[in-house]
N, C-alpha and C. Protein backbone atom coordinates (compact mmCIF):
# COMPACT_ATOMS: atom_id res chain seq x y z
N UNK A 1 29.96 -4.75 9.25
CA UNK A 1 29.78 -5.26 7.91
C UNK A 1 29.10 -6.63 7.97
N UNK A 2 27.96 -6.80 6.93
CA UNK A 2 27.62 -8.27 7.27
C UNK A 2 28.14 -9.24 6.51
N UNK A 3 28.31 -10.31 7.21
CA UNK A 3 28.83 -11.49 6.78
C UNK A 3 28.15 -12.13 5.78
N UNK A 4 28.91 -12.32 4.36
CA UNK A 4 28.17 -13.12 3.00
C UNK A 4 27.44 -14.10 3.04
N UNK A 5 26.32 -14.84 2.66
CA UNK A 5 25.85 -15.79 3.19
C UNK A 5 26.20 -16.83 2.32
N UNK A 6 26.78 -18.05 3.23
CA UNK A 6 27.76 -19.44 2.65
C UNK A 6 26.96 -19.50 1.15
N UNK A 7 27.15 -20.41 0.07
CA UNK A 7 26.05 -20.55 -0.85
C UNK A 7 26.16 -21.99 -0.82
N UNK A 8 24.79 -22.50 -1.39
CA UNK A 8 24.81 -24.40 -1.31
C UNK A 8 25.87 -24.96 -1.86
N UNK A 9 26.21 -26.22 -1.37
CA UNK A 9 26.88 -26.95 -1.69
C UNK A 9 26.79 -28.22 -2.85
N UNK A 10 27.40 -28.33 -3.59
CA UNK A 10 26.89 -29.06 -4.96
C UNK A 10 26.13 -30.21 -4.56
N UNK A 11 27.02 -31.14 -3.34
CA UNK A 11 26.13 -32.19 -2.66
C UNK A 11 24.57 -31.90 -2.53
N UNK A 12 23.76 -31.04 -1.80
CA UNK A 12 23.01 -30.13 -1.63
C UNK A 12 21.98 -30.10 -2.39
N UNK A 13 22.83 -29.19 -3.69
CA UNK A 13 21.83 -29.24 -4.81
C UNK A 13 21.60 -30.31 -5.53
N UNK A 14 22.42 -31.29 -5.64
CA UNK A 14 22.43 -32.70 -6.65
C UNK A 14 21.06 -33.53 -5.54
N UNK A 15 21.27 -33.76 -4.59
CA UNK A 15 20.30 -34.42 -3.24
C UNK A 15 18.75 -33.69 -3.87
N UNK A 16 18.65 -32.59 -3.77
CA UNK A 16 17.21 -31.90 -4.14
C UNK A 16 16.58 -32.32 -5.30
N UNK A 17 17.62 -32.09 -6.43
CA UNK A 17 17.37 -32.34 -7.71
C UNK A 17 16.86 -33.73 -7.55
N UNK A 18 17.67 -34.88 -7.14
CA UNK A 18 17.41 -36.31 -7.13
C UNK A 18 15.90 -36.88 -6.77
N UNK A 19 15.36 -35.44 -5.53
CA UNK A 19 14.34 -35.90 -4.59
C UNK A 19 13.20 -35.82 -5.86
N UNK A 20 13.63 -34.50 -6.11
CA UNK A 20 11.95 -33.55 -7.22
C UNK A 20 12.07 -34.64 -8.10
N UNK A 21 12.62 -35.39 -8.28
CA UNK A 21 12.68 -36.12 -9.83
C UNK A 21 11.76 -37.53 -9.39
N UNK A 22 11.96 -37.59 -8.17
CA UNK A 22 11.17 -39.19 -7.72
C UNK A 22 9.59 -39.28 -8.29
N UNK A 23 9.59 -40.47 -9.34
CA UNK A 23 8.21 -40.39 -10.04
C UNK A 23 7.20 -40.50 -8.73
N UNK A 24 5.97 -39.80 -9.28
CA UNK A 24 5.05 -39.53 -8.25
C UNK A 24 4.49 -40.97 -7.60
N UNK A 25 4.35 -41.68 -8.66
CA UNK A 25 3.78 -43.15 -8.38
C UNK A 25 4.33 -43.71 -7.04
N UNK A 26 5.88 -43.61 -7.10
CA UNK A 26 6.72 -43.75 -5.78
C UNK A 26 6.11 -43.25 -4.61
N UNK A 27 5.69 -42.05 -4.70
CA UNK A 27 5.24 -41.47 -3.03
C UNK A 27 4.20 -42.07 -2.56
N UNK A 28 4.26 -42.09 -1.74
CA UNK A 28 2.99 -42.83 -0.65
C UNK A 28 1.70 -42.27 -0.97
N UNK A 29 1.10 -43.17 -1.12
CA UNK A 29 -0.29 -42.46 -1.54
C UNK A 29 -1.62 -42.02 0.15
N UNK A 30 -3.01 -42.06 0.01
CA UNK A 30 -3.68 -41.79 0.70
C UNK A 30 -3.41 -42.91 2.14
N UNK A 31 -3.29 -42.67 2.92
CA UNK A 31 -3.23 -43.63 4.02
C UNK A 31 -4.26 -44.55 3.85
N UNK A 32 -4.34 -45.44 4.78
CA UNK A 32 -5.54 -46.34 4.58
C UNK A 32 -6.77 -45.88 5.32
N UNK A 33 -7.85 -46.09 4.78
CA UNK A 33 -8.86 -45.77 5.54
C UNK A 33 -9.57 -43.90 4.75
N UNK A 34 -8.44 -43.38 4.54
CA UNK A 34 -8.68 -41.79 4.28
C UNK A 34 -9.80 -41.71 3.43
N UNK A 35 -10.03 -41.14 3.11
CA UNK A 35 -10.99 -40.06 2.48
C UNK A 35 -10.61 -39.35 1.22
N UNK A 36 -11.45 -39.64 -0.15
CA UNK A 36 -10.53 -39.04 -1.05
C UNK A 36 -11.57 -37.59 -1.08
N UNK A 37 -10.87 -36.70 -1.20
CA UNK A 37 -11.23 -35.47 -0.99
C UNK A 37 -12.19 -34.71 -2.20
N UNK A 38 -13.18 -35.41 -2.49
CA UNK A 38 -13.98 -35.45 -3.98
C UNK A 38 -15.57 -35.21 -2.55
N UNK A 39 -15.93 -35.09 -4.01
CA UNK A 39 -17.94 -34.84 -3.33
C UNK A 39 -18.58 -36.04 -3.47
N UNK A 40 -19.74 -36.87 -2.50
CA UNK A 40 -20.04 -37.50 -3.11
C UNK A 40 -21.64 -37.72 -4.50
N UNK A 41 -21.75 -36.21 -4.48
CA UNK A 41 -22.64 -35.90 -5.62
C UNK A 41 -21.66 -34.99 -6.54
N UNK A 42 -21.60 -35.86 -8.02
CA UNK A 42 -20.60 -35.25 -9.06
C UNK A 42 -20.91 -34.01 -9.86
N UNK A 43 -21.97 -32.92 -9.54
CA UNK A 43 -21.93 -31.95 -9.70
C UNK A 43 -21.59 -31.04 -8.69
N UNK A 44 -21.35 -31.39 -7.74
CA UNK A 44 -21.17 -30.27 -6.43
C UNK A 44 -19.27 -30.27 -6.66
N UNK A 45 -18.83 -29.14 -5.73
CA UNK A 45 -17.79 -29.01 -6.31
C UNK A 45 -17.41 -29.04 -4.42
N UNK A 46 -16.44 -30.00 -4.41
CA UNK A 46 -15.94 -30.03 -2.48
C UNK A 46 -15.06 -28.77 -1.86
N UNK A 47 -15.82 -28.68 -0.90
CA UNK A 47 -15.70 -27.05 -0.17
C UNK A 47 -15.35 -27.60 1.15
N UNK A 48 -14.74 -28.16 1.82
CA UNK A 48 -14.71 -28.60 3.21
C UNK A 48 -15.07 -27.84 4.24
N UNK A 49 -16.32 -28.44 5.09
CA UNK A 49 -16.02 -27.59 6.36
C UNK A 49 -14.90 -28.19 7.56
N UNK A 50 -14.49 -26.96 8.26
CA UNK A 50 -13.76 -27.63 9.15
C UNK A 50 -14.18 -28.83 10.20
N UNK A 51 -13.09 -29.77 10.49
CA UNK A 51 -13.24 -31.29 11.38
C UNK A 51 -14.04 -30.46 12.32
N UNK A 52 -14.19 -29.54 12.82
CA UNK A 52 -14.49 -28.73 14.19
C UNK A 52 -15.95 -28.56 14.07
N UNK A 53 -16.71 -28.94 12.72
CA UNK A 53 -18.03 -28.55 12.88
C UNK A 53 -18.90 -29.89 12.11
N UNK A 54 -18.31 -30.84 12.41
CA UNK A 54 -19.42 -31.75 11.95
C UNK A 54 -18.85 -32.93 12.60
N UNK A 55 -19.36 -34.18 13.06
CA UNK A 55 -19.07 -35.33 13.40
C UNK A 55 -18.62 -36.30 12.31
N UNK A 56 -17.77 -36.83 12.58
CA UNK A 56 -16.92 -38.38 11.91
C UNK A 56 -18.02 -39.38 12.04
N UNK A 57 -18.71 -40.13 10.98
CA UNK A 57 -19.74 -41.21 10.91
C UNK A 57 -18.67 -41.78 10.04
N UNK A 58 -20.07 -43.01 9.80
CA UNK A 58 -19.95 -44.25 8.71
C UNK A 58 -21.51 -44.08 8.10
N UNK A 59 -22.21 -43.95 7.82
CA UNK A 59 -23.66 -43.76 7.55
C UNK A 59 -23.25 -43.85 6.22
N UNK A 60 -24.32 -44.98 5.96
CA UNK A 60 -25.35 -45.07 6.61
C UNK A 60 -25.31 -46.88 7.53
N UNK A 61 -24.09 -47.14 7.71
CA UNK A 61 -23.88 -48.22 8.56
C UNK A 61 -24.29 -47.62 9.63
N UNK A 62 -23.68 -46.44 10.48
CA UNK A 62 -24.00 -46.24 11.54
C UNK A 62 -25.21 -45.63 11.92
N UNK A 63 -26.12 -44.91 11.22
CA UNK A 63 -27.18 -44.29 11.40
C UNK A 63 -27.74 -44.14 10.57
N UNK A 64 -29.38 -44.90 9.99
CA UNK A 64 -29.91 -44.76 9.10
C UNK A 64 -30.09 -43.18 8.26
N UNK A 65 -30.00 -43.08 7.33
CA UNK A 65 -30.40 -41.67 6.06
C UNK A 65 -31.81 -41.69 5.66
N UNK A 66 -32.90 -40.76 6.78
CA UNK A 66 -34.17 -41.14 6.21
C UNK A 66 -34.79 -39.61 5.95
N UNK A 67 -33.98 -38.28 5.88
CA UNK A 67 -34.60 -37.13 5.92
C UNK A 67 -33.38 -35.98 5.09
N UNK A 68 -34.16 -35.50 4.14
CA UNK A 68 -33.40 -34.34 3.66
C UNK A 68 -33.87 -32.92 4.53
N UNK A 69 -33.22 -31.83 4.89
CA UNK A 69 -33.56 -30.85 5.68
C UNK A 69 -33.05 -29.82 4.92
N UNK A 70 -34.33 -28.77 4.53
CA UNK A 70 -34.10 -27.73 3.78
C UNK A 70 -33.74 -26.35 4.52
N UNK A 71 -32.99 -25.69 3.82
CA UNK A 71 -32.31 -24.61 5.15
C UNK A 71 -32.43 -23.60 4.07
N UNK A 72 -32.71 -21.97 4.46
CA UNK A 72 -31.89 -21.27 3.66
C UNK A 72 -30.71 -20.17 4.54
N UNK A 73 -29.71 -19.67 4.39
CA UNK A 73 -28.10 -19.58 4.92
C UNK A 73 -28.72 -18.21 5.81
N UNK A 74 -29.48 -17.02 5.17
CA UNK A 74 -29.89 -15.66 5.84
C UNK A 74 -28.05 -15.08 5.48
N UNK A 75 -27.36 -15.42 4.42
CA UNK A 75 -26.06 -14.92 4.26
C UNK A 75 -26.29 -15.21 2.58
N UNK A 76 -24.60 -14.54 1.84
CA UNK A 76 -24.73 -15.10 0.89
C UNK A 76 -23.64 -16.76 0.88
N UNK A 77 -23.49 -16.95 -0.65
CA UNK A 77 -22.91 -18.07 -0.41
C UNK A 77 -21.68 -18.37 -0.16
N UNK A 78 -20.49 -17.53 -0.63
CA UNK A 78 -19.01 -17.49 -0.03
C UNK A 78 -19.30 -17.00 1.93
N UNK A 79 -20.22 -16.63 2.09
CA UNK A 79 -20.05 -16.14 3.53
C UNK A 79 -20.22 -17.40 4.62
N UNK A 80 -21.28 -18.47 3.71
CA UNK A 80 -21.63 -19.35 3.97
C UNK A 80 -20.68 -20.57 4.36
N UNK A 81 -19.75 -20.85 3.62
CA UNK A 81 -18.97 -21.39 3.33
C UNK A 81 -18.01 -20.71 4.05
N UNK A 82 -17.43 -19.81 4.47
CA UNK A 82 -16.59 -19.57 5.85
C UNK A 82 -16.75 -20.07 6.66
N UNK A 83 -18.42 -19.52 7.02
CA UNK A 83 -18.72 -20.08 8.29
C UNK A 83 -18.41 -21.38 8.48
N UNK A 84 -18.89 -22.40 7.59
CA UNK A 84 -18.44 -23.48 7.69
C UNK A 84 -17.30 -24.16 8.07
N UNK A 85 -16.19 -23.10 7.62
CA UNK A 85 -14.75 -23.70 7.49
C UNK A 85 -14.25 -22.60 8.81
N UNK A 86 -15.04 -22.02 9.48
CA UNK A 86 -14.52 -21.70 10.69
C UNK A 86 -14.56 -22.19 12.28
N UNK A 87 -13.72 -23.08 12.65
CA UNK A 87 -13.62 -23.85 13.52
C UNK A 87 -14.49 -23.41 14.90
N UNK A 88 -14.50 -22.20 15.28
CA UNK A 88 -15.62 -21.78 16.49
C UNK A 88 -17.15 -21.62 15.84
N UNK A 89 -17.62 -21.97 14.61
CA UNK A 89 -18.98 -21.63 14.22
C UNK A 89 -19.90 -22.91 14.88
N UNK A 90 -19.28 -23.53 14.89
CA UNK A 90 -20.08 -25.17 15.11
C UNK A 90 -20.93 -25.77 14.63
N UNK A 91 -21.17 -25.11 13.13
CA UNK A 91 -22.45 -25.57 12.48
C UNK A 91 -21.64 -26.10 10.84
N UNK A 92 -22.48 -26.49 10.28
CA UNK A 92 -22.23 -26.82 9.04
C UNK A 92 -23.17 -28.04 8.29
N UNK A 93 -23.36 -27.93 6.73
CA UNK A 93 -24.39 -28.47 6.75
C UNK A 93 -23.72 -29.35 5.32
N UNK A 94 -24.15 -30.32 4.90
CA UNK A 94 -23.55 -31.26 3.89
C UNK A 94 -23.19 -30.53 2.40
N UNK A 95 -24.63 -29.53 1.56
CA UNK A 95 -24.52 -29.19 0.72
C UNK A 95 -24.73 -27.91 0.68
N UNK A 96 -24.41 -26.77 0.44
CA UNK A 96 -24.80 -25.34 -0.03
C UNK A 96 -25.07 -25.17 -1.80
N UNK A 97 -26.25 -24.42 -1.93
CA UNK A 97 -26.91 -23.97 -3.72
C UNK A 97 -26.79 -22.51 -3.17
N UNK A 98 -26.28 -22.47 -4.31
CA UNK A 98 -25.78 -21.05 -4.57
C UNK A 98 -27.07 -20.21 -5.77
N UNK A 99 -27.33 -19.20 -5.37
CA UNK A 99 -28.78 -18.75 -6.00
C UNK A 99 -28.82 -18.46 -7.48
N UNK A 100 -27.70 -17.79 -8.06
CA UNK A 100 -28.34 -16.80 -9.45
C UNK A 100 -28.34 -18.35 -10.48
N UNK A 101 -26.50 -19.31 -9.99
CA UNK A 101 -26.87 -20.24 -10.87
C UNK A 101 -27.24 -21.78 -10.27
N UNK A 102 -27.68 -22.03 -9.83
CA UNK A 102 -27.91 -23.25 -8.88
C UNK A 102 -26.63 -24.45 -8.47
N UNK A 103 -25.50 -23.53 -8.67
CA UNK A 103 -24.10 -24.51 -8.62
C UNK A 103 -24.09 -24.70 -6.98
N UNK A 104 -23.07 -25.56 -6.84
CA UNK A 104 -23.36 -26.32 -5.30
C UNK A 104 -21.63 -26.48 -4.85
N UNK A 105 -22.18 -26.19 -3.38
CA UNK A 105 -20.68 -27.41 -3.04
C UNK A 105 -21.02 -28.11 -1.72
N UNK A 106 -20.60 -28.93 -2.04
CA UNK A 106 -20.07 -30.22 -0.52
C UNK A 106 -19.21 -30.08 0.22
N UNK A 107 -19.85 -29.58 1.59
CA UNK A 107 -19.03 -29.10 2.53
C UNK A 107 -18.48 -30.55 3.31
N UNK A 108 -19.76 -31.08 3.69
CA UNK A 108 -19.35 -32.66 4.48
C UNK A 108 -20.07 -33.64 3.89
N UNK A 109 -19.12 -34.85 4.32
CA UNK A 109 -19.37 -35.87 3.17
C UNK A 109 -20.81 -36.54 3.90
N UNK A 110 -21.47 -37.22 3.16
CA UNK A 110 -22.65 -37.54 3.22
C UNK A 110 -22.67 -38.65 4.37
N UNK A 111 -21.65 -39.50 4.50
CA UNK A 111 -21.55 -40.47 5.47
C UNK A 111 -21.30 -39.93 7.07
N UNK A 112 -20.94 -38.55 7.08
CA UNK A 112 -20.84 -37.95 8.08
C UNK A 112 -21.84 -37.23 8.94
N UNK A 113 -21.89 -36.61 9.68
CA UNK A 113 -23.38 -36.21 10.31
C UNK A 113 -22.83 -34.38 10.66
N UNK A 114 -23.45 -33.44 9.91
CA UNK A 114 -23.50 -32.25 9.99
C UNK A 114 -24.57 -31.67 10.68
N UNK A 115 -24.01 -30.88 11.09
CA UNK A 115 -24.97 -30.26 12.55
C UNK A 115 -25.05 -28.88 11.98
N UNK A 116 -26.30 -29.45 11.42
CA UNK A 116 -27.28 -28.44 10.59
C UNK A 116 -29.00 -28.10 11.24
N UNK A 117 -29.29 -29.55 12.14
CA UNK A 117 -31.06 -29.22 12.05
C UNK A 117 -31.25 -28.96 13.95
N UNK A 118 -30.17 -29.19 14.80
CA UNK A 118 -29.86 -28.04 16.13
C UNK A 118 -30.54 -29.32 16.27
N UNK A 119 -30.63 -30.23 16.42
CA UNK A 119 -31.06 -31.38 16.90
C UNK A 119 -29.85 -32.65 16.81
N UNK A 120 -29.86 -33.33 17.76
CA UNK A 120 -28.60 -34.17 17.26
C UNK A 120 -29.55 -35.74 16.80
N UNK A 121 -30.67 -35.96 17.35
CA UNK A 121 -31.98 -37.12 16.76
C UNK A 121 -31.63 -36.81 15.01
N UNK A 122 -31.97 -35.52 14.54
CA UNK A 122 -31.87 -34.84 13.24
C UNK A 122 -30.98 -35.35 12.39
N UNK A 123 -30.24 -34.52 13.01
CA UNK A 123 -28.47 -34.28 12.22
C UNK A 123 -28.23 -35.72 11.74
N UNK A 124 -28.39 -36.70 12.91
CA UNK A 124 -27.79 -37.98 12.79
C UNK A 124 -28.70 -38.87 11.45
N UNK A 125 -30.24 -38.73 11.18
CA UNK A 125 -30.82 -39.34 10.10
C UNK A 125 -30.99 -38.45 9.24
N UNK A 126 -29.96 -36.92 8.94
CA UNK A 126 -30.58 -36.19 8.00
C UNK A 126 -29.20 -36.10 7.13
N UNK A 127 -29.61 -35.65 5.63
CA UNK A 127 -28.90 -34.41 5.07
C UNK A 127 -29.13 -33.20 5.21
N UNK A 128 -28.19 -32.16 5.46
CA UNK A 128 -29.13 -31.08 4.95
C UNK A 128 -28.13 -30.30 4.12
N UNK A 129 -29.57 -29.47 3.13
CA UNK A 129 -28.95 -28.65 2.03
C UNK A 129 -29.15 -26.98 2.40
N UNK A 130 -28.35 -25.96 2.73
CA UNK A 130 -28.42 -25.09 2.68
C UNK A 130 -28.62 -23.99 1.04
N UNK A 131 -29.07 -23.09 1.09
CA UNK A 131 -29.50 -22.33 -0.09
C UNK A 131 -29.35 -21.25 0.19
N UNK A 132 -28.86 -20.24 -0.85
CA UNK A 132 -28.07 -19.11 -0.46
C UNK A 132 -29.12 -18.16 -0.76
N UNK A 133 -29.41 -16.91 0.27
CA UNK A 133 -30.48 -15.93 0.52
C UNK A 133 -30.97 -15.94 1.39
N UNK A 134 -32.52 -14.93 1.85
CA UNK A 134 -33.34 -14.55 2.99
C UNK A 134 -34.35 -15.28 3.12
N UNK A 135 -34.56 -15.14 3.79
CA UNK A 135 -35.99 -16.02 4.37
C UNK A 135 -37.22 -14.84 3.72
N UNK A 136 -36.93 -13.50 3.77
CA UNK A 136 -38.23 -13.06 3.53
C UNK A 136 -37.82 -12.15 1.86
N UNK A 137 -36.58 -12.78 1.62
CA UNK A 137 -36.33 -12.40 -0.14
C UNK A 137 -36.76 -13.27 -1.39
N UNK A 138 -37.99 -13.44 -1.27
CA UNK A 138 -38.18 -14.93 -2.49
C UNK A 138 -36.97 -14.32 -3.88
N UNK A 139 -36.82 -13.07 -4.32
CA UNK A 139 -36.23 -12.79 -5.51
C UNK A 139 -34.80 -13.96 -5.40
N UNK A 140 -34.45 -14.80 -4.48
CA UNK A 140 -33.36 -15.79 -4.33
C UNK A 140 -33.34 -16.99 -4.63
N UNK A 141 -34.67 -17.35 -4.60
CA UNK A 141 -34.92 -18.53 -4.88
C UNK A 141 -35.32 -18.77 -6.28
N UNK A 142 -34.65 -19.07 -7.03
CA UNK A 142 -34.74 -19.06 -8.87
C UNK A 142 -34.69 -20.21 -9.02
N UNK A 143 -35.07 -20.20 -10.40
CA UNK A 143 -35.50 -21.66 -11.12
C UNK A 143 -34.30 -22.13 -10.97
N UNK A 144 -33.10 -21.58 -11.31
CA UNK A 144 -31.76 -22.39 -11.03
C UNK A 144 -31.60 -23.12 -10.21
N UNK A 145 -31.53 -22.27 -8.90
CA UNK A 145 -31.79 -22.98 -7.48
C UNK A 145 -33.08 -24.35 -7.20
N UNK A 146 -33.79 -24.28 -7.64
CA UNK A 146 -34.84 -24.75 -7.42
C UNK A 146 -34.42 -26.20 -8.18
N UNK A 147 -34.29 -26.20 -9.47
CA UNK A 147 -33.85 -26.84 -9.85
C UNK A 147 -33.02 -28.08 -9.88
N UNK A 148 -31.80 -27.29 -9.58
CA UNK A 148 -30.53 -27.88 -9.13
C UNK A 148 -30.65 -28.56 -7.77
N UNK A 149 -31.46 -27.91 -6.61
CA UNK A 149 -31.27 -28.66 -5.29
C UNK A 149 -32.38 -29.81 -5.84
N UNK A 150 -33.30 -29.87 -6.43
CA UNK A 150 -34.38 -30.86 -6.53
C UNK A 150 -33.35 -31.97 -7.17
N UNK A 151 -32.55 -31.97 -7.82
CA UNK A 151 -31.97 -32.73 -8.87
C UNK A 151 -30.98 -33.74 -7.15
N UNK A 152 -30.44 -32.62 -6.76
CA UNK A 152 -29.55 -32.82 -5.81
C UNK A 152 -30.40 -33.87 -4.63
N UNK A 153 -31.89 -33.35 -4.20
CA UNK A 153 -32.32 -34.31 -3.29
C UNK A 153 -32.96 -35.37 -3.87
N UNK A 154 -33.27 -35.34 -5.03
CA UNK A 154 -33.77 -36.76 -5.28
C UNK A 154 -32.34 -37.90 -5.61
N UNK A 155 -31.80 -37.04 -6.14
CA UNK A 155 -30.31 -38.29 -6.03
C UNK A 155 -30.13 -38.57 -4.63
N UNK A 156 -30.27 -37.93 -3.34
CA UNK A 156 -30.10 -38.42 -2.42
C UNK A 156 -31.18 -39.40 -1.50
N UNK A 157 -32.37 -39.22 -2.35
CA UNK A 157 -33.28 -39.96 -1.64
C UNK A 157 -33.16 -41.36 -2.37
N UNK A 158 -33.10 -41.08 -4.19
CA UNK A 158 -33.09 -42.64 -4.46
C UNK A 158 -31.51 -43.03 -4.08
N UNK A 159 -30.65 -42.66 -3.70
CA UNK A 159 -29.60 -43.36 -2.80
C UNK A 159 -29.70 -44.25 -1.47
N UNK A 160 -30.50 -43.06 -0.74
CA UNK A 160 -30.76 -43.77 0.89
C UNK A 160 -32.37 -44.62 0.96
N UNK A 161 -33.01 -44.76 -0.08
CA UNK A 161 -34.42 -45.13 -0.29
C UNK A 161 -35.49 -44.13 0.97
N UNK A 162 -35.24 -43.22 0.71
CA UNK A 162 -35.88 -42.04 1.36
C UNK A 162 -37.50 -41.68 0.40
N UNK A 163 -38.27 -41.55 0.59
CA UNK A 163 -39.66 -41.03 0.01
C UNK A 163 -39.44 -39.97 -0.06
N UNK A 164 -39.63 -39.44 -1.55
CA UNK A 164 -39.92 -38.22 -2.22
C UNK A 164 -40.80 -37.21 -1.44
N UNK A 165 -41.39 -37.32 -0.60
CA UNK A 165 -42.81 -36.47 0.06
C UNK A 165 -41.96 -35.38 1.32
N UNK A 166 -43.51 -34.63 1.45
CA UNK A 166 -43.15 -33.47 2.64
C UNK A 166 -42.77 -34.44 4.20
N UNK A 167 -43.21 -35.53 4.20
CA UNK A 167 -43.11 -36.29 5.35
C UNK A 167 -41.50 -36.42 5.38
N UNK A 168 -40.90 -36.75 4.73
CA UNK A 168 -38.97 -36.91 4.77
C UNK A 168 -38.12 -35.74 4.00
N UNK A 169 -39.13 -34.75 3.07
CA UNK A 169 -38.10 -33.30 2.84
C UNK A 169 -38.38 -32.36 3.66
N UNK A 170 -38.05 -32.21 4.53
CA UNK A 170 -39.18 -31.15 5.10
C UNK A 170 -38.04 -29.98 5.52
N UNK A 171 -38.41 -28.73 6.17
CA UNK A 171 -38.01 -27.59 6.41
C UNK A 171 -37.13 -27.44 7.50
N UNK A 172 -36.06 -26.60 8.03
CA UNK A 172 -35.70 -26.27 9.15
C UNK A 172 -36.68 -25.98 10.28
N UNK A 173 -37.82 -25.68 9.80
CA UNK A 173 -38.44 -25.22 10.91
C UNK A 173 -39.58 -25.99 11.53
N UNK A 174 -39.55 -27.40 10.66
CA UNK A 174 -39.89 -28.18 11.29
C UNK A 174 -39.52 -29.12 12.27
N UNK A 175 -38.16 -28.91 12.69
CA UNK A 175 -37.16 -29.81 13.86
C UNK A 175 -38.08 -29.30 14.88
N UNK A 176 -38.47 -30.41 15.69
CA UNK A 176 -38.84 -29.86 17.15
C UNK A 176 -38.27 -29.20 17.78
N UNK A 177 -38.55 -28.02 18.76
CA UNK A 177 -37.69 -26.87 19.77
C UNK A 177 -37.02 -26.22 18.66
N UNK A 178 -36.85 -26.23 17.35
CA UNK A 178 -36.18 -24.96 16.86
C UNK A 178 -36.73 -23.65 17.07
N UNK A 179 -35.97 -22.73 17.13
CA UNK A 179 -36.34 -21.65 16.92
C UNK A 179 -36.02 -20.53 14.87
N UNK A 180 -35.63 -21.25 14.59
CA UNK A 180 -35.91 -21.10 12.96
C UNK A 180 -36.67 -21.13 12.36
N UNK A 181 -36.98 -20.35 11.08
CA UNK A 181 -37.92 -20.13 10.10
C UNK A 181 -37.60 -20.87 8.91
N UNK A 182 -36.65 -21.13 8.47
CA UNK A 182 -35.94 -21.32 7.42
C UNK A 182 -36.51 -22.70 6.62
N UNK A 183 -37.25 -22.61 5.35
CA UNK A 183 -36.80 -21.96 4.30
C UNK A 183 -37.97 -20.74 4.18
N UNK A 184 -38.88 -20.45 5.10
CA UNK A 184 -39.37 -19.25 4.75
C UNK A 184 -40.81 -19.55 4.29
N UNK A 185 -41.73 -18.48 4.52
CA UNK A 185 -42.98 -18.55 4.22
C UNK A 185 -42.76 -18.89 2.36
N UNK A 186 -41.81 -18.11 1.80
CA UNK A 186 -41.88 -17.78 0.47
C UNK A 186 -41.18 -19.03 -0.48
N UNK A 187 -40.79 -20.25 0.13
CA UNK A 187 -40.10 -21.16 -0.68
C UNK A 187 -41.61 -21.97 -0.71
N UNK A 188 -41.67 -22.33 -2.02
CA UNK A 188 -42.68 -22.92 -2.80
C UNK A 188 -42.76 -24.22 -2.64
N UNK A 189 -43.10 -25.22 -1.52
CA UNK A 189 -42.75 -26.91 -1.87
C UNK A 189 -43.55 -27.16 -2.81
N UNK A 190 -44.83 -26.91 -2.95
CA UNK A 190 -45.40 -27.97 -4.26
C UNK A 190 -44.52 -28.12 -5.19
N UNK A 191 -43.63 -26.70 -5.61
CA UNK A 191 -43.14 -26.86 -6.65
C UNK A 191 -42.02 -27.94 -6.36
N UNK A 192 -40.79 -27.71 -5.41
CA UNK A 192 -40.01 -28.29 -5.15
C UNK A 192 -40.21 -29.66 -5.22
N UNK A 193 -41.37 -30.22 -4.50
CA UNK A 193 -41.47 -31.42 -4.25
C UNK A 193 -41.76 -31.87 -5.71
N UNK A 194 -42.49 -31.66 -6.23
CA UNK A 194 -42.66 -31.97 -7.82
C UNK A 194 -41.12 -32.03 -9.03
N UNK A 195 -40.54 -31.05 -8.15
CA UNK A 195 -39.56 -31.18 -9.14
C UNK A 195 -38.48 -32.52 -8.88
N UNK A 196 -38.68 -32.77 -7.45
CA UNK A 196 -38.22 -33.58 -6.96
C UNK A 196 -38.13 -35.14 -7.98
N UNK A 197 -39.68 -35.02 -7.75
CA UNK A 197 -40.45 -36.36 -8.13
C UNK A 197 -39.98 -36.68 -9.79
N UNK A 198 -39.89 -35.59 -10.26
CA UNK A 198 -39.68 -35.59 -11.64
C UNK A 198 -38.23 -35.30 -12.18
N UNK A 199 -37.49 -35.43 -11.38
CA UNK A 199 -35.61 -35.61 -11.45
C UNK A 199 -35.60 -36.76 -11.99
């Protein structure tokens, strides 16, 4: 036969009750130094990738911000965003645009260095923005998208005083020794860059 199980003791429950009741203000807040867990562009919505795939900076104290790096994922965008947050992927990249509506999230914070352009020279003076679709599917790349990341890199250039031009936005597949295509014969810069200019 099994034995009833004891039930709490009033002490017990009065102690619990006392704890849940402690106004929040009381609890210890963010340690010092931390990180408040927000994006630092206020339309992107924060998606963390895991500590395991991007480096701890201070940037732009520690390493100048002179290059945005355009990527597109060859996945969609929740798949994207795993990868990110999966500790053996080793990659991850600051921002992901998501295609039908150009919504975004911030995987790593901008002061940090994401190892996105397979270069660590790169990674260290870049952002980069990933974009959800194929390299040889233009039907992905929509005005939404287009849009929204232009909005997204010119806030980041007039932040870091970065030049609007192909010389500092330039492609994945322009990192030296890559072996990537990305963003694809079919992503349009005139347009991009224009839209840039005109954010």
């Amino acid at each position: 036969m099994q034995r009833a199980r004891p039930l709490p003791d009033r002490r017990r429950i009065l102690k619990s009750a006392a704890l849940a009741a402690v106004p929040y203000a009381l609890l210890p807040g963010p340690r010092a130094g931390g990180r408040t867990p927000a994006p630092d562009y206020p339309l992107a919505e924060w998606q963390p990738a895991t500590p395991a795939n991007y480096t701890a900076a201070n940037r732009p104290a520690t390493h100048t911000v002179d290059l945005v790096v355009i990527h597109v994922t060859q996945t969609d965008y929740s798949g994207t965003l795993a990868v990110f947050q999966h500790p053996r992927k080793k990659v991850s990249a600051h921002y992901v645009v998501r295609s039908a509506d150009g919504y975004m999230a911030q995987c790593v914070h901008e002061s940090d260095i994401a190892w996105h352009a397979g270069s660590w020279e790169h990674n260290t003076r870049s952002i980069g923005i990933e974009h959800e679709g194929w390299v040889d599917q233009p039907g992905y790349f929509t005005d939404a998208m287009y849009e929204r990341s232009a909005t997204l890199t010119a806030a980041i250039c007039t932040k870091y005083g970065v030049p609007k031009d192909r010389a500092h936005i330039i492609g994945h597949h322009e990192i030296p020794g890559t072996d990537h295509t990305d963003p694809g014969p079919h992503w349009d810069w005139p347009r991009y860059i224009g839209l840039v200019n005109s954010a």
